[in-house]
N, C-alpha and C. Protein backbone atom coordinates (compact mmCIF):
# COMPACT_ATOMS: atom_id res chain seq x y z
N UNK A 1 76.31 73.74 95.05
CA UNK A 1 74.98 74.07 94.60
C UNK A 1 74.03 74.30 95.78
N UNK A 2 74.39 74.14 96.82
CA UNK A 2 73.74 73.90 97.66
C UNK A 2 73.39 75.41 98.62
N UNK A 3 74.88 76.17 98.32
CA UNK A 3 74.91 77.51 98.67
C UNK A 3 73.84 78.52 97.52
N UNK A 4 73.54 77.89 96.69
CA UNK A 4 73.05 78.63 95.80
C UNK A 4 71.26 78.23 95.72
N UNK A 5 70.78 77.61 96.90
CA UNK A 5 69.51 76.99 97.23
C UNK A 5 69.36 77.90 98.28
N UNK A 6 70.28 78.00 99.03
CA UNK A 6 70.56 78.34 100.49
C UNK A 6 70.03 79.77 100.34
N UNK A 7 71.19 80.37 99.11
CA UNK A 7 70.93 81.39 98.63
C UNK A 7 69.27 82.56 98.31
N UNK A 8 68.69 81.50 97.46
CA UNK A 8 67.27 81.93 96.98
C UNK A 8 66.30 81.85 98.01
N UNK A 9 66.71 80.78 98.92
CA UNK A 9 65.70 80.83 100.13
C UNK A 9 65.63 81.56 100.78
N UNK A 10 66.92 82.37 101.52
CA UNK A 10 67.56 82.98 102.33
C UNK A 10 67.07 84.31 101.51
N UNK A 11 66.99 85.01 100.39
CA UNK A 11 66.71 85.81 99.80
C UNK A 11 64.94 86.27 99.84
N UNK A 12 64.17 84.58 99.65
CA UNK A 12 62.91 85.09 100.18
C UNK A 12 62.17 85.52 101.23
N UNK A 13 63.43 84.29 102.42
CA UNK A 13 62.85 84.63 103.56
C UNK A 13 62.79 86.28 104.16
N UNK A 14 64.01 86.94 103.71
CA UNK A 14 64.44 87.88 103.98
C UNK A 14 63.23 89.33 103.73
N UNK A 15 62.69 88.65 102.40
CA UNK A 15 61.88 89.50 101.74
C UNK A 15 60.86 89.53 102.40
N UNK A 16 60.03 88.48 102.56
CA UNK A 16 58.92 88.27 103.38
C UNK A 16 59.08 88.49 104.61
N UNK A 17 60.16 88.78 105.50
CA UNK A 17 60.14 89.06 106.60
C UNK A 17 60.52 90.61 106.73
N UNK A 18 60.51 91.37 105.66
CA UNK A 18 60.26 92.65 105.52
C UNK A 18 58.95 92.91 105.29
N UNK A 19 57.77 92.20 104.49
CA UNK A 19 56.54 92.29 104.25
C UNK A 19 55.97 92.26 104.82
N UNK A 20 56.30 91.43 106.00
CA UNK A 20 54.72 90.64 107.02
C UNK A 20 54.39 92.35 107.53
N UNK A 21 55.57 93.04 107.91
CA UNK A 21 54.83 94.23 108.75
C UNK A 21 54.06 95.55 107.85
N UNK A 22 54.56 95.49 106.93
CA UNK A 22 53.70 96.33 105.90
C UNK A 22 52.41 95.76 105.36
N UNK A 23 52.61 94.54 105.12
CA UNK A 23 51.17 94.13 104.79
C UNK A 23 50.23 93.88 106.01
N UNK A 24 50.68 93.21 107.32
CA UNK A 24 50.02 92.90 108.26
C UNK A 24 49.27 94.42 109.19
N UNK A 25 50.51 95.29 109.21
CA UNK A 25 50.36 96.52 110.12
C UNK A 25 50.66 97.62 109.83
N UNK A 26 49.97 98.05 108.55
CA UNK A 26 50.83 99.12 107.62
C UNK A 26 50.59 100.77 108.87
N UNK A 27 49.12 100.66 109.66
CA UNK A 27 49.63 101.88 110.66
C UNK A 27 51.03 102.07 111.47
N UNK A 28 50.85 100.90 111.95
CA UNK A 28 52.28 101.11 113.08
C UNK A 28 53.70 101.61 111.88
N UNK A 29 53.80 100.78 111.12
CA UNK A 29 55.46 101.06 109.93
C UNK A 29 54.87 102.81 109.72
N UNK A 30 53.93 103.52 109.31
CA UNK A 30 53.55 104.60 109.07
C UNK A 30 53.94 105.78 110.08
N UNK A 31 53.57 105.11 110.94
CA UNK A 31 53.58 105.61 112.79
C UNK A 31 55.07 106.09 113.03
N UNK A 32 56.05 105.09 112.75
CA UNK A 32 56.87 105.15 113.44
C UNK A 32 57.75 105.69 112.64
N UNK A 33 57.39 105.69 111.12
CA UNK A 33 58.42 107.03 110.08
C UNK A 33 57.80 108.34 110.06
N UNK A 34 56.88 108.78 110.21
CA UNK A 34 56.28 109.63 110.54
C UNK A 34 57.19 110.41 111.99
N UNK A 35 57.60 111.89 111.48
CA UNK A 35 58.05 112.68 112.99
C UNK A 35 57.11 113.16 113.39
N UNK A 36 56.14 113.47 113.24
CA UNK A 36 54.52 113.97 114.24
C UNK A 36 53.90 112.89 114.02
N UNK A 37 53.07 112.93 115.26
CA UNK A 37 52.23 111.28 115.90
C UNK A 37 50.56 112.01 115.23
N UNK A 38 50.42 111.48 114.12
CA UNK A 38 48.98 112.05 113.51
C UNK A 38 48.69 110.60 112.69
N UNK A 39 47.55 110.68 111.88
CA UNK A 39 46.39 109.07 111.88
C UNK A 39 47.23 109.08 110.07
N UNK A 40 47.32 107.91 109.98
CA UNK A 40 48.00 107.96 108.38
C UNK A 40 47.16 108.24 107.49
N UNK A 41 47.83 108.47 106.70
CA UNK A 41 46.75 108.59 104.91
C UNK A 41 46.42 107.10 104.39
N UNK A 42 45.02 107.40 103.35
CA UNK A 42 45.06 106.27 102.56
C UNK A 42 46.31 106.03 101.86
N UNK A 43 46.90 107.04 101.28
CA UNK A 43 47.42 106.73 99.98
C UNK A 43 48.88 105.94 101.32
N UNK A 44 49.39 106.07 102.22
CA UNK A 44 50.43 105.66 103.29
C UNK A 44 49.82 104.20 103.38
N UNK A 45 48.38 103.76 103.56
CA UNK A 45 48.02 102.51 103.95
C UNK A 45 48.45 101.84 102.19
N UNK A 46 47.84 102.25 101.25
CA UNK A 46 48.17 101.67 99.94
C UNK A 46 49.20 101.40 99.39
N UNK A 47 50.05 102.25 100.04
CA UNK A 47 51.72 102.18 99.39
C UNK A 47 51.79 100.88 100.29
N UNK A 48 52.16 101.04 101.65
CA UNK A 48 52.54 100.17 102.58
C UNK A 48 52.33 98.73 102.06
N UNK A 49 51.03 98.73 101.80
CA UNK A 49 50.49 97.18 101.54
C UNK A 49 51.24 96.54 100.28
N UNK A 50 51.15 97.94 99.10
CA UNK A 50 51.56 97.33 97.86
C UNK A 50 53.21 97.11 98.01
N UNK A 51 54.19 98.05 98.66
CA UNK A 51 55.30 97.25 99.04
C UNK A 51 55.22 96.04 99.60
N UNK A 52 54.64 95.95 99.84
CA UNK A 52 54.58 94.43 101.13
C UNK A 52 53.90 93.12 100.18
N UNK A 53 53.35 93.54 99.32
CA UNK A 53 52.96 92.75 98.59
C UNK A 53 53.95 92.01 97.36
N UNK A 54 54.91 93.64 96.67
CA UNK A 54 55.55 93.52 95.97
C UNK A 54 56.92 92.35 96.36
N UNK A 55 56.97 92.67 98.09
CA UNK A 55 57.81 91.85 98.81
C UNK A 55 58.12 90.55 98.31
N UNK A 56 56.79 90.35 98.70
CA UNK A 56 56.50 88.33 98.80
C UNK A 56 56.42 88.24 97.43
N UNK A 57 56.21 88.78 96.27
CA UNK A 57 56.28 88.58 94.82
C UNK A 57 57.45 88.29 95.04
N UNK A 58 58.30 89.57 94.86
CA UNK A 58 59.86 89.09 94.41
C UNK A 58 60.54 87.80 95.31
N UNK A 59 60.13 88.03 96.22
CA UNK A 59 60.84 86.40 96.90
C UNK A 59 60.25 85.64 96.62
N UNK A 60 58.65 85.16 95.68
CA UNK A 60 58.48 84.21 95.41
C UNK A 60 58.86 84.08 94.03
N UNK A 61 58.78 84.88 92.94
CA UNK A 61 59.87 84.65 91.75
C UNK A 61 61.20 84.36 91.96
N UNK A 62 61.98 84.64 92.98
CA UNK A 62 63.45 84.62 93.00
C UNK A 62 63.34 82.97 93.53
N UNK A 63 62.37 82.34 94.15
CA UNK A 63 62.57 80.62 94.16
C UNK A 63 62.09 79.90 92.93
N UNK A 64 61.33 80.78 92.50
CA UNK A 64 60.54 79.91 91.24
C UNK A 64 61.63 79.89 90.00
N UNK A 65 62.38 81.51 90.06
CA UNK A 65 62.90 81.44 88.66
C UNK A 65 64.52 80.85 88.49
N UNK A 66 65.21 80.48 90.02
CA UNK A 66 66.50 80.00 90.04
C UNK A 66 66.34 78.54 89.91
N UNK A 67 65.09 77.75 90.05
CA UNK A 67 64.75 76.34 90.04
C UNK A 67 65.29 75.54 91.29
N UNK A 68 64.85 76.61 92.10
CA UNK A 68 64.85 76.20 93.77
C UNK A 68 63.48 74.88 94.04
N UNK A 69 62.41 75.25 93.18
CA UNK A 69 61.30 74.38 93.00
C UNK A 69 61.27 73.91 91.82
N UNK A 70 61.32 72.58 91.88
CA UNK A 70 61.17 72.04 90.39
C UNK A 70 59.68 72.02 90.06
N UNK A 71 59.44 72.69 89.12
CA UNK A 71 58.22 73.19 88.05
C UNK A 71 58.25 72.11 86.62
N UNK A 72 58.04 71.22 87.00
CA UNK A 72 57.97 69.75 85.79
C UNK A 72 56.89 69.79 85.52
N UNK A 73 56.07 69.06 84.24
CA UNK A 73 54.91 68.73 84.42
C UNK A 73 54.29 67.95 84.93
N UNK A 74 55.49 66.45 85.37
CA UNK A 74 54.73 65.40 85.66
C UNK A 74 54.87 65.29 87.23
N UNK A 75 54.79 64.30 87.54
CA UNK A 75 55.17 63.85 89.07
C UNK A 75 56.44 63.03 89.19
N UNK A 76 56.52 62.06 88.12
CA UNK A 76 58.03 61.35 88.39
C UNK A 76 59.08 62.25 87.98
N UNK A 77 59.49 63.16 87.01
CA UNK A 77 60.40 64.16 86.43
C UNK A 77 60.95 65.20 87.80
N UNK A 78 60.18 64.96 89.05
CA UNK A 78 60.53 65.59 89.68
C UNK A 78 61.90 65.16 91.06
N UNK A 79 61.96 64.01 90.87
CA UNK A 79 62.91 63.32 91.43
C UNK A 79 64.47 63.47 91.07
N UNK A 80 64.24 63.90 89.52
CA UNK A 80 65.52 64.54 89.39
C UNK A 80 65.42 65.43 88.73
N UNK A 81 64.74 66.71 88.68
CA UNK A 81 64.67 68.18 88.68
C UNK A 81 65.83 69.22 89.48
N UNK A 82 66.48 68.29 89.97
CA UNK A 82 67.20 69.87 90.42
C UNK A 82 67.70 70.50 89.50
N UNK A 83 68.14 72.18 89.69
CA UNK A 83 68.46 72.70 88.68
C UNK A 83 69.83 73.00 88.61
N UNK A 84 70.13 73.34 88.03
CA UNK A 84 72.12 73.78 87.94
C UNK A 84 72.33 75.02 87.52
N UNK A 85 73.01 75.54 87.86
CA UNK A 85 73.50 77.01 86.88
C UNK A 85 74.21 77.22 85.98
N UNK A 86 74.14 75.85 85.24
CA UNK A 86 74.94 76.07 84.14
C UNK A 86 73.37 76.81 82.92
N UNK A 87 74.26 77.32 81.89
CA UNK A 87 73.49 77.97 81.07
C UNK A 87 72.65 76.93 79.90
N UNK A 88 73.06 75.80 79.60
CA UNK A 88 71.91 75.06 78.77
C UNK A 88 70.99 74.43 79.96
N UNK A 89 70.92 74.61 80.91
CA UNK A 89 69.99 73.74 81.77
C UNK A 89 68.41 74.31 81.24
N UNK A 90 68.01 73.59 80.93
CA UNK A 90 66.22 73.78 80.47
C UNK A 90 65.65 73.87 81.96
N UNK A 91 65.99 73.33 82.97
CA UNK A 91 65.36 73.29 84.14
C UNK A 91 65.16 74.51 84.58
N UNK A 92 66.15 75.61 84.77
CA UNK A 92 65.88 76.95 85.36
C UNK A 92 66.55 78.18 84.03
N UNK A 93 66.06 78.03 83.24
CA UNK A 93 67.02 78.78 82.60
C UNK A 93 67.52 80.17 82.95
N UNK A 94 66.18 80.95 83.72
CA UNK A 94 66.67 82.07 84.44
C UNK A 94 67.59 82.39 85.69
N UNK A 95 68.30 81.07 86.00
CA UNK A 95 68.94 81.01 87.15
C UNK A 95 69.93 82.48 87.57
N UNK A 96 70.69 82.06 86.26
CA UNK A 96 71.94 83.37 86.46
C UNK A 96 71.60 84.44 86.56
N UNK A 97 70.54 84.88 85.37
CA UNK A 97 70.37 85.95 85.58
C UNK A 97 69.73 86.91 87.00
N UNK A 98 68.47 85.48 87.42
CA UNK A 98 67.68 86.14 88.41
C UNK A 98 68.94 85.79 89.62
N UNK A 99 69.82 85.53 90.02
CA UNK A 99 71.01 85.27 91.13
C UNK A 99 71.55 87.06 90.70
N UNK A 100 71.80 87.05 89.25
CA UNK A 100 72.54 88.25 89.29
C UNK A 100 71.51 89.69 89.85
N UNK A 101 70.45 89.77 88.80
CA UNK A 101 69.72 90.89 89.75
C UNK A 101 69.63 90.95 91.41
N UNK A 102 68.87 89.58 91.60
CA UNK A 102 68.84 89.39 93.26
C UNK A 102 69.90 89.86 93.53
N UNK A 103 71.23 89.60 93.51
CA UNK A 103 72.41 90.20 94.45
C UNK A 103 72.60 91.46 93.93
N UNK A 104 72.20 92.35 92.84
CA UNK A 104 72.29 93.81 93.14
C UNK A 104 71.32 94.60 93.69
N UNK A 105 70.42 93.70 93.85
CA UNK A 105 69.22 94.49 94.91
C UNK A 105 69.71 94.40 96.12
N UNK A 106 70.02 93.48 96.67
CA UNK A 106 70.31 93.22 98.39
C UNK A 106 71.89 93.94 98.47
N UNK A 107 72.48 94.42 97.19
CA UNK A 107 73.94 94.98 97.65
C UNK A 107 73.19 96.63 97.73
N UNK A 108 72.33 96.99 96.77
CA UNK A 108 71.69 98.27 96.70
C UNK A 108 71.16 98.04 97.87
N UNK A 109 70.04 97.30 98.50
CA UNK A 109 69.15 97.60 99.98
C UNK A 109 70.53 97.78 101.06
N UNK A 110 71.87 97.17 101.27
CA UNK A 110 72.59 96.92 102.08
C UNK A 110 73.67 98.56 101.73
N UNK A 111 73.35 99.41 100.82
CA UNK A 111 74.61 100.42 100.64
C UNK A 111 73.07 101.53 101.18
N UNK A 112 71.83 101.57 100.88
CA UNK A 112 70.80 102.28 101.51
C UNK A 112 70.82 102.56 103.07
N UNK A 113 70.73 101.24 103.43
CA UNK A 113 70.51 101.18 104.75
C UNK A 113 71.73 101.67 105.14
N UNK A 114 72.65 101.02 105.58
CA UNK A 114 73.73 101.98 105.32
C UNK A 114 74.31 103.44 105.59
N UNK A 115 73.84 103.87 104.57
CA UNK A 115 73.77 105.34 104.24
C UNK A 115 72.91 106.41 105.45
N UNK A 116 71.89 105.43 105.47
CA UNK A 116 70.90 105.45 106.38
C UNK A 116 71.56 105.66 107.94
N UNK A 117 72.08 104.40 108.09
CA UNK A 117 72.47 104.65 109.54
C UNK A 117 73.30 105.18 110.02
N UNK A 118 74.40 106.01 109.07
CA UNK A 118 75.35 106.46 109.10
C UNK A 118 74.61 107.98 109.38
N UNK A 119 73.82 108.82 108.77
CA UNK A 119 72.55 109.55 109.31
C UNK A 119 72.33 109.65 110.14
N UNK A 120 71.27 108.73 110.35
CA UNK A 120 70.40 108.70 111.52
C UNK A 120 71.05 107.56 112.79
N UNK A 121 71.96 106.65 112.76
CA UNK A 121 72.20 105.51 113.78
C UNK A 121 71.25 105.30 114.27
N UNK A 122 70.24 104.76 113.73
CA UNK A 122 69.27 103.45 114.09
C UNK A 122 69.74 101.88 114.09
N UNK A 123 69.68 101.01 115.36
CA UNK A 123 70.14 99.98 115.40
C UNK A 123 69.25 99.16 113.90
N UNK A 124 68.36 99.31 113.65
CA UNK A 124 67.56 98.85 113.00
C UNK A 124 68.07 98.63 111.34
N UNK A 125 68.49 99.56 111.28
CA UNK A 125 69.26 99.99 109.82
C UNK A 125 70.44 98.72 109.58
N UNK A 126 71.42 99.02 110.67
CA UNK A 126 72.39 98.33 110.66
C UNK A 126 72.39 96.73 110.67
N UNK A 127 71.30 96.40 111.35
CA UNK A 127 71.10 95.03 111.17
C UNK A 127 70.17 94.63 109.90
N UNK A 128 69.68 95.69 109.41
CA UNK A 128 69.27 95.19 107.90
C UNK A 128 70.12 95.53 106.64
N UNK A 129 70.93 96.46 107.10
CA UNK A 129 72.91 96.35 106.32
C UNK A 129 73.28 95.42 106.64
N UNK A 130 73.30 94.78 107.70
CA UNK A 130 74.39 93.43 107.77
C UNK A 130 73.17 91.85 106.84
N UNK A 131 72.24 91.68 107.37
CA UNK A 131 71.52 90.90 106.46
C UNK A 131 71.31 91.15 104.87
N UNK A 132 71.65 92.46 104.93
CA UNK A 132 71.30 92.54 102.87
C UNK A 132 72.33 92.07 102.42
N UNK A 133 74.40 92.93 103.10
CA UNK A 133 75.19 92.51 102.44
C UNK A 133 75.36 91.06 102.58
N UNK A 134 74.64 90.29 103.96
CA UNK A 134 75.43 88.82 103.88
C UNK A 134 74.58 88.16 102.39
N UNK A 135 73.65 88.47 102.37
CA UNK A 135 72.90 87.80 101.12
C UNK A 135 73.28 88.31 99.79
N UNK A 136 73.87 89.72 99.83
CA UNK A 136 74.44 90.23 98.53
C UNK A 136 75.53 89.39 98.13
N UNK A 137 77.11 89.31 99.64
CA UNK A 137 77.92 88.08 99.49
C UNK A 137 77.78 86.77 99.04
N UNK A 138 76.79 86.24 99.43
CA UNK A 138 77.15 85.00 99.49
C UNK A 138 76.18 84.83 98.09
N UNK A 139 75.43 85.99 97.30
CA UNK A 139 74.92 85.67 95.50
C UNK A 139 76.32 86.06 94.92
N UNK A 140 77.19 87.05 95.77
CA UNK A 140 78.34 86.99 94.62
C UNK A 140 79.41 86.06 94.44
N UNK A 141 79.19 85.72 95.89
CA UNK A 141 79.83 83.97 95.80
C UNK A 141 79.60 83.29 94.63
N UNK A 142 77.96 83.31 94.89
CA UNK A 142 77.35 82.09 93.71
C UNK A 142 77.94 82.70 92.77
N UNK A 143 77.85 83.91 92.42
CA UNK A 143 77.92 84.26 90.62
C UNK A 143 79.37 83.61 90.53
N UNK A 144 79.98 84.20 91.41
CA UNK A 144 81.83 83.89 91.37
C UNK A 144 82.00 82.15 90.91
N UNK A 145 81.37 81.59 91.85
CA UNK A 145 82.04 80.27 92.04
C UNK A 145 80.91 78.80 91.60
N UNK A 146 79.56 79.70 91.64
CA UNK A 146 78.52 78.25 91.17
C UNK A 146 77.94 78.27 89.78
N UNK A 147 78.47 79.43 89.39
CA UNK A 147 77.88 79.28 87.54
C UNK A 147 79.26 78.93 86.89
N UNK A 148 78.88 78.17 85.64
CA UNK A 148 79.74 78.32 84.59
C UNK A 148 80.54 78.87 84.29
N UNK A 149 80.32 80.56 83.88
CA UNK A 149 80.98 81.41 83.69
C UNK A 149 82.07 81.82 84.69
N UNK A 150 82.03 81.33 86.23
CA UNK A 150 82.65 81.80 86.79
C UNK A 150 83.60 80.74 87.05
N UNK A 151 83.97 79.74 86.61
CA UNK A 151 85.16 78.49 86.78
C UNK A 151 85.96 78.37 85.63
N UNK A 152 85.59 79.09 84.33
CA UNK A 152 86.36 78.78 82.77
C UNK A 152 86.92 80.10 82.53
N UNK A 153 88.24 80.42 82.48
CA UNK A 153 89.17 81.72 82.07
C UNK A 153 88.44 81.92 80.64
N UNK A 154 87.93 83.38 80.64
CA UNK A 154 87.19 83.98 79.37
C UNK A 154 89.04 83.57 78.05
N UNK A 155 90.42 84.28 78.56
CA UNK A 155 91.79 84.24 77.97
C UNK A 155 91.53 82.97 77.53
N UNK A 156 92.27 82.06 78.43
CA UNK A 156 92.84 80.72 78.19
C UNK A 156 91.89 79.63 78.34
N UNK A 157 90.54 79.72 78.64
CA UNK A 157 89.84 78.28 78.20
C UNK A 157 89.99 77.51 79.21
N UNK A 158 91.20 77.89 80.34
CA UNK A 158 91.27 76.79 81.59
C UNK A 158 90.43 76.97 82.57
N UNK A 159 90.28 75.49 83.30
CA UNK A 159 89.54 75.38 83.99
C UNK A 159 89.96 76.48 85.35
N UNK A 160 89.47 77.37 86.03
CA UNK A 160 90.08 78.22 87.07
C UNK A 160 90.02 77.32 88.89
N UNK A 161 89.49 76.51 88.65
CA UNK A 161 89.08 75.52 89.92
C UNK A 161 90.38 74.71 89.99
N UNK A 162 91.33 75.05 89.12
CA UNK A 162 93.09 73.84 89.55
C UNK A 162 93.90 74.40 90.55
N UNK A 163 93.35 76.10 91.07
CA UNK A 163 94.25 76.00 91.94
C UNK A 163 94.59 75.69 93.32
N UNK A 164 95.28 75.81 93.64
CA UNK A 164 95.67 75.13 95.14
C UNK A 164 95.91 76.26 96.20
N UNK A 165 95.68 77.83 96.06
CA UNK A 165 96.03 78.45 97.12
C UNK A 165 95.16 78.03 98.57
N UNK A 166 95.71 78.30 99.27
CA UNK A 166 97.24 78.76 99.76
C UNK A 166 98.36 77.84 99.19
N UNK A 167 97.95 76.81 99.47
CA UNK A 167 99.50 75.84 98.56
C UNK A 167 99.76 75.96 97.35
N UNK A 168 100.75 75.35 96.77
CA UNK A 168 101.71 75.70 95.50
C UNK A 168 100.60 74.61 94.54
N UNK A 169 100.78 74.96 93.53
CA UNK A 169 99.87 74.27 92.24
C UNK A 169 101.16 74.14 91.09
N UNK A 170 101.67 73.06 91.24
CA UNK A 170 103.23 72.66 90.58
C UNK A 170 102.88 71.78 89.49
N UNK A 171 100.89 71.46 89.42
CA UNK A 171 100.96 70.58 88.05
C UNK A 171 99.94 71.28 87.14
N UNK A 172 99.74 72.44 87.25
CA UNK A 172 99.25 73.22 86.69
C UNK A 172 100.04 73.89 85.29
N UNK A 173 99.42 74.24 84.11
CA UNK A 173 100.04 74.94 82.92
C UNK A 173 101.40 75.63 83.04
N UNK A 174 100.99 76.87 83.63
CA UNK A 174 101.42 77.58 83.72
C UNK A 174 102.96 77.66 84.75
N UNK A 175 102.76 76.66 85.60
CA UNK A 175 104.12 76.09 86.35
C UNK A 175 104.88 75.46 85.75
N UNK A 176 104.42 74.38 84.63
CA UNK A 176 105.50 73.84 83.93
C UNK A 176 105.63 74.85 82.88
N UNK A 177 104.81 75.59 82.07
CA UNK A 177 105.93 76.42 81.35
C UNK A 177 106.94 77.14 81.99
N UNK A 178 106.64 77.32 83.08
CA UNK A 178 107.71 78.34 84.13
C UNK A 178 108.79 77.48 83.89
N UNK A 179 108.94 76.27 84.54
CA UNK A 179 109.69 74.95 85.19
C UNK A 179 110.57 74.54 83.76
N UNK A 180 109.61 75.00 82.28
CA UNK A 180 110.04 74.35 81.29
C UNK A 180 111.54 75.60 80.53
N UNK A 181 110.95 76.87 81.04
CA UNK A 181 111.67 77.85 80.39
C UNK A 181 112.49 78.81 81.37
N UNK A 182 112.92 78.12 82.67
CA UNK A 182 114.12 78.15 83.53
C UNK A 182 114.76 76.76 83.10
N UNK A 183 114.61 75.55 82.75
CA UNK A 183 115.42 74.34 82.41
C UNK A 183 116.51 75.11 81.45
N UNK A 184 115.52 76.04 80.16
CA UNK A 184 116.05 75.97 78.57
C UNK A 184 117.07 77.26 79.01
């Protein structure tokens, strides 16, 4: 669970550290996409800001709505607020879902950029491909391995966390029926 804290934080920080320069210095970001060196537009300062704004929104919903912050009413309820990703948790109920969008945005920003640098080869690109996909990875981790859905076989109802690779899993179901119907 802990990768999945790691996760939402790591997701805002990311965000907000795309914002500070659009909201803080929307000439210079203007400046430097711009191929002729001329004074920006309003409507270039307005966009700039409102991306930059939209930034720090979404990274601050993506902590609020995975129950990275416990949002209780009281003060003692908060001692044991953490949230889980399982699906009856009242604590975050939007966990999964907002883990699942979050990681197709940062796999979409990480196949952009990308695309991008493959173009143009800007060092710049590439190191914001390598930060989107590590954060795209490690939400599909979470989806894979820290929700519910991703430890219970949709088929057989078993738990998927019994196995032992790389080593052999010899007390598992499916080995003794093997074990049972080479005996017969």
């Amino acid at each position: 669970m802990d990768v999945f804290y790691a996760f939402s934080y790591g997701s805002a920080g990311w965000l907000a550290l795309q914002a500070v320069p659009l909201i803080v210095s929307p000439t210079i970001v203007t400046t430097l996409l711009s191929p002729e060196i001329r004074e920006p537009t309003a409507l270039e300062f307005y966009l700039a800001r409102s991306l930059g704004i939209a930034l720090v929104t979404l990274g601050t919903l993506v902590v609020l709505l995975t129950g990275s912050v416990p949002l209780t009413s009281s003060l003692s309820d908060t001692t044991s607020a953490r949230a889980t990703t399982e699906a009856s948790d009242p604590k975050a109920p939007y966990a999964v879902p907002t883990l699942t969008i979050t990681t197709l945005y940062h796999s979409a920003c990480a196949f952009y950029c990308y695309a991008r640098y493959i173009t143009g080869g800007q060092v710049t690109l590439i190191l914001a491909t390598i930060s989107s996909a590590s954060l795209a990875s490690v939400g599909l981790w979470c989806m894979l391995f820290a929700t519910s859905h991703g430890r219970i076989s949709r088929k057989t109802g078993a738990d998927k966390r019994t196995s032992g690779y790389p080593f052999k899993n010899s007390e598992s179901a499916s080995a003794k029926k093997r074990q049972m119907s080479k005996a017969l």
